[in-house]
N, C-alpha and C. Protein backbone atom coordinates (compact mmCIF):
# COMPACT_ATOMS: atom_id res chain seq x y z
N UNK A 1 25.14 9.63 -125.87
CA UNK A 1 24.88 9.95 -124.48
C UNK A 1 24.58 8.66 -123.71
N UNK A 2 25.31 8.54 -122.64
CA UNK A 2 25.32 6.98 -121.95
C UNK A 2 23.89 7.75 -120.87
N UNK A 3 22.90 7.26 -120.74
CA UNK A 3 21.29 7.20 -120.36
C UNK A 3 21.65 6.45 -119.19
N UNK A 4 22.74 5.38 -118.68
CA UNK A 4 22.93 5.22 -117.44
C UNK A 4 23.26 5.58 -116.12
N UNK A 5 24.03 6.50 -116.39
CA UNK A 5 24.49 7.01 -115.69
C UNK A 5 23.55 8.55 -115.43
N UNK A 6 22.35 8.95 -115.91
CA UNK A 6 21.53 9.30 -115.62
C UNK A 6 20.39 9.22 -114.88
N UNK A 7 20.63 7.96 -114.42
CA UNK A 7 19.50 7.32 -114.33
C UNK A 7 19.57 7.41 -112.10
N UNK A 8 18.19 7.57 -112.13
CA UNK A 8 18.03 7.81 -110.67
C UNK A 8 17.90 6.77 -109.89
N UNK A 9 18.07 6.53 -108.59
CA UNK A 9 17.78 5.51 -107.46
C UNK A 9 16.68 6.10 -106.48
N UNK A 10 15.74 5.29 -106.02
CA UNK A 10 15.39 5.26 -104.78
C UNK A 10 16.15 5.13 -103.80
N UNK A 11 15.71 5.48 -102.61
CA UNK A 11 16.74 5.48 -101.41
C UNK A 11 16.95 3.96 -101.12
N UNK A 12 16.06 2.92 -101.20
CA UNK A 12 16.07 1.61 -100.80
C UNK A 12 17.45 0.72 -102.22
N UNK A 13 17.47 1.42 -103.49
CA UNK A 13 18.25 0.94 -104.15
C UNK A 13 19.88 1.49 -104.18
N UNK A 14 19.77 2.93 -103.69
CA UNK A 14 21.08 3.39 -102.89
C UNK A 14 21.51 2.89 -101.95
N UNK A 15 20.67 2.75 -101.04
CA UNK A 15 21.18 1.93 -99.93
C UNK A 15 21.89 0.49 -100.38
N UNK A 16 21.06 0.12 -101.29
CA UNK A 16 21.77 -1.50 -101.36
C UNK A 16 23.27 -1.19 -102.47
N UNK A 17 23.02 -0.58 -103.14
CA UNK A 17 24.15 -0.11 -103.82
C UNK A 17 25.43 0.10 -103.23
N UNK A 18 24.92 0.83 -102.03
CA UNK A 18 26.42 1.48 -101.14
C UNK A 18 26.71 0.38 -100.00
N UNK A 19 25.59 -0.65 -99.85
CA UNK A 19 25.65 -1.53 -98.61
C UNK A 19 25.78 -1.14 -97.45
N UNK A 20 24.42 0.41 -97.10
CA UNK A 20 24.13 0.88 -95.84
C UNK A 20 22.76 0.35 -96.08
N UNK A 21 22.44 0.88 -94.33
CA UNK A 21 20.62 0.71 -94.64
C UNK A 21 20.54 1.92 -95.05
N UNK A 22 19.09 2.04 -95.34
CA UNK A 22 18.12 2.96 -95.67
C UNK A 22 18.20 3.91 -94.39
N UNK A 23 18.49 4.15 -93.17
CA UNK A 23 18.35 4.88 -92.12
C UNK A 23 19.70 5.74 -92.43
N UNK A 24 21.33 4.90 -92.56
CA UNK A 24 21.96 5.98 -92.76
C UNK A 24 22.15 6.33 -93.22
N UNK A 25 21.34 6.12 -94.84
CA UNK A 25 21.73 7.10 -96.21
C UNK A 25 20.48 8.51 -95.12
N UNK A 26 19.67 7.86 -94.96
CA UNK A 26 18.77 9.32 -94.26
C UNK A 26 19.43 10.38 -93.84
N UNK A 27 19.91 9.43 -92.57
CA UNK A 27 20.99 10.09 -91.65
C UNK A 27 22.31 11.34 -92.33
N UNK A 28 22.62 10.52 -93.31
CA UNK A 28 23.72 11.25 -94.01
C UNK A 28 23.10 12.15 -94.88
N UNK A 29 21.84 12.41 -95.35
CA UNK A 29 21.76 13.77 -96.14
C UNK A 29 21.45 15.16 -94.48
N UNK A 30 21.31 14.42 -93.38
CA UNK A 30 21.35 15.42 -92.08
C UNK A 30 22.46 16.22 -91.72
N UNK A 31 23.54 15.23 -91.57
CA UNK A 31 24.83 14.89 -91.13
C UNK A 31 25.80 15.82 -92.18
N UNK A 32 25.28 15.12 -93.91
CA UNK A 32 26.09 15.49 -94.60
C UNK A 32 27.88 14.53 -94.37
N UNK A 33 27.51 13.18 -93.72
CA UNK A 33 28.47 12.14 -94.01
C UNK A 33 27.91 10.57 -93.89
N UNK A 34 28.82 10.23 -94.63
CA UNK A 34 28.81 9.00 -94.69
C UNK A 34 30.11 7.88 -94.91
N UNK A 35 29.98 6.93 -94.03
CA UNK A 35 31.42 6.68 -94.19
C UNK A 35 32.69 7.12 -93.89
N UNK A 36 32.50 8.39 -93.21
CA UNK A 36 33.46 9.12 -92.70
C UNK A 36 33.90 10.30 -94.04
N UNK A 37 32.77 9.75 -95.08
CA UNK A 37 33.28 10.96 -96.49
C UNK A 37 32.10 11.64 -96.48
N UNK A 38 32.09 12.78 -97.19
CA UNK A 38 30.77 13.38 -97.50
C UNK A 38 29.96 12.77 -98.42
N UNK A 39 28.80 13.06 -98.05
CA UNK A 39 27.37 11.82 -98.22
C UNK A 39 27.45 12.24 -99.93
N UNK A 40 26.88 11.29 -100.61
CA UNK A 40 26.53 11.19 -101.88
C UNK A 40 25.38 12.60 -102.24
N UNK A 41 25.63 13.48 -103.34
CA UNK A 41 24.47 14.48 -103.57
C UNK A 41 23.02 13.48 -103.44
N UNK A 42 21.85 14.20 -103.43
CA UNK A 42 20.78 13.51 -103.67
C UNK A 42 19.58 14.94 -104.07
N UNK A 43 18.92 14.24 -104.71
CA UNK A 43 17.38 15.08 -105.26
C UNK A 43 16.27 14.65 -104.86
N UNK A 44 15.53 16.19 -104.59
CA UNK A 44 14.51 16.34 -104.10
C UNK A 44 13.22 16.25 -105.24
N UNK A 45 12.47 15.18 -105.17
CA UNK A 45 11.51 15.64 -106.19
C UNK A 45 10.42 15.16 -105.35
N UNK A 46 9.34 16.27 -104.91
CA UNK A 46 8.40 15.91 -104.13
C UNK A 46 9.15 15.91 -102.95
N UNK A 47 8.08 14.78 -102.68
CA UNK A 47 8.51 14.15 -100.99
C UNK A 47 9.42 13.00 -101.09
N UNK A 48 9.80 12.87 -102.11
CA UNK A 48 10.80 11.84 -102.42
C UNK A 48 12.11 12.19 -102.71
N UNK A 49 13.32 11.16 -102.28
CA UNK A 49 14.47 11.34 -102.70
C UNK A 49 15.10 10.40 -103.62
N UNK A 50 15.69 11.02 -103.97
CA UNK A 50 16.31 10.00 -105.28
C UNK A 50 18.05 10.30 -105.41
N UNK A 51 18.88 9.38 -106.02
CA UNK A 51 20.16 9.98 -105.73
C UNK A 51 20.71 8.82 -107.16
N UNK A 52 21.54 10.21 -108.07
CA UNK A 52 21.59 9.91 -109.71
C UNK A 52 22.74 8.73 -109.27
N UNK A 53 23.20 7.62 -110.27
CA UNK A 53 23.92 6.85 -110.30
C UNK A 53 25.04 6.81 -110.26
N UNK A 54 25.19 8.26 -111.41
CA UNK A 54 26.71 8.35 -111.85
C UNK A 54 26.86 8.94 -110.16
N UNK A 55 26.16 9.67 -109.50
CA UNK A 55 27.03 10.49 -108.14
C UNK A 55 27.36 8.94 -107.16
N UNK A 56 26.65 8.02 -107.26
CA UNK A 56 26.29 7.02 -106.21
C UNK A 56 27.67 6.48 -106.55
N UNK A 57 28.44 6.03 -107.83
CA UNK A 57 29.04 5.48 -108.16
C UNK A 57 30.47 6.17 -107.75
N UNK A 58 30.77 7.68 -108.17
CA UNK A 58 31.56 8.40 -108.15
C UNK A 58 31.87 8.92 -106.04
N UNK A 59 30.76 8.28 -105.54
CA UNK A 59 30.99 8.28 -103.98
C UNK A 59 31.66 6.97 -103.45
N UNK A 60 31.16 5.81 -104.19
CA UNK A 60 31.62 4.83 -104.01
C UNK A 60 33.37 4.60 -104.09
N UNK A 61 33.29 5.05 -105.57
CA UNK A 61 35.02 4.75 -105.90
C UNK A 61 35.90 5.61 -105.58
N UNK A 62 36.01 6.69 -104.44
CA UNK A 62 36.94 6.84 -103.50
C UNK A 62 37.08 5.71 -102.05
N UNK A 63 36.35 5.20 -102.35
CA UNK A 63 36.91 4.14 -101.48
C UNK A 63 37.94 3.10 -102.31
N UNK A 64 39.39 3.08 -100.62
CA UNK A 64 40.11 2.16 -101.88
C UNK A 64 39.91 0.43 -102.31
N UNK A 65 40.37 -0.51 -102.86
CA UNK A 65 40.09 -1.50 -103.14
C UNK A 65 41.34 -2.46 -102.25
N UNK A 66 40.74 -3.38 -101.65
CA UNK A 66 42.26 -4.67 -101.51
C UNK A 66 41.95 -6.00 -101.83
N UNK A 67 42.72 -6.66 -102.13
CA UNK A 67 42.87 -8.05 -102.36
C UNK A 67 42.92 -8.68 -100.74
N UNK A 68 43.23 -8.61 -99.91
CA UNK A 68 43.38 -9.16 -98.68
C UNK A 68 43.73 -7.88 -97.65
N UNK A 69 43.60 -8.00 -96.23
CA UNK A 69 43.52 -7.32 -95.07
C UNK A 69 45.07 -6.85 -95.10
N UNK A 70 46.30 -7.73 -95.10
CA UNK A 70 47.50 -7.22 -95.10
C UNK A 70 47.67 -6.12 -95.80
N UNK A 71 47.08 -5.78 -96.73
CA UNK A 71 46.99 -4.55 -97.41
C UNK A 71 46.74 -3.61 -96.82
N UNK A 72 45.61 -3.52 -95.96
CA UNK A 72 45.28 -2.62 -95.66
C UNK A 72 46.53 -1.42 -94.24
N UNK A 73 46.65 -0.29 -94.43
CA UNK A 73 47.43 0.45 -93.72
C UNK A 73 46.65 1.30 -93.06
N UNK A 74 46.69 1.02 -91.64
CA UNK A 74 46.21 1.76 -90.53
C UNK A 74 46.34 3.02 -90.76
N UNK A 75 45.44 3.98 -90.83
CA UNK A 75 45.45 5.60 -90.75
C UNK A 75 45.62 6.54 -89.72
């Protein structure tokens, strides 16, 4: 059992993870977006939120990857 991908974030280490602030990961459990995708799941424990790795990761990598801007194709 890989124990990493279990493993929880604070909102301040999500945030740096995804390279938002801390306001629009907030924002996006309101909203329910982020990025123009739907916001990463997150858990409630207490008054605290936390949001598991493997989801943080698995939100991340629908975004696509480029080597340079010419790549990129206007939508």
């Amino acid at each position: 059992m890989d124990l990493s991908s279990n493993w929880v974030l604070s909102e301040v280490e999500a945030s740096k993870l995804l390279g938002c602030s801390k306001c629009s990961l907030k924002q996006s459990r309101y909203t329910g977006m982020l990025f123009g995708k739907p916001a990463p799941i997150f858990i409630k424990m207490g008054r605290s939120v936390r949001y598991k790795l493997s989801e943080l990761l698995k939100f991340r990598d629908q975004f696509p990857e480029y080597q340079n801007t010419s790549q990129i194709i206007e939508e």
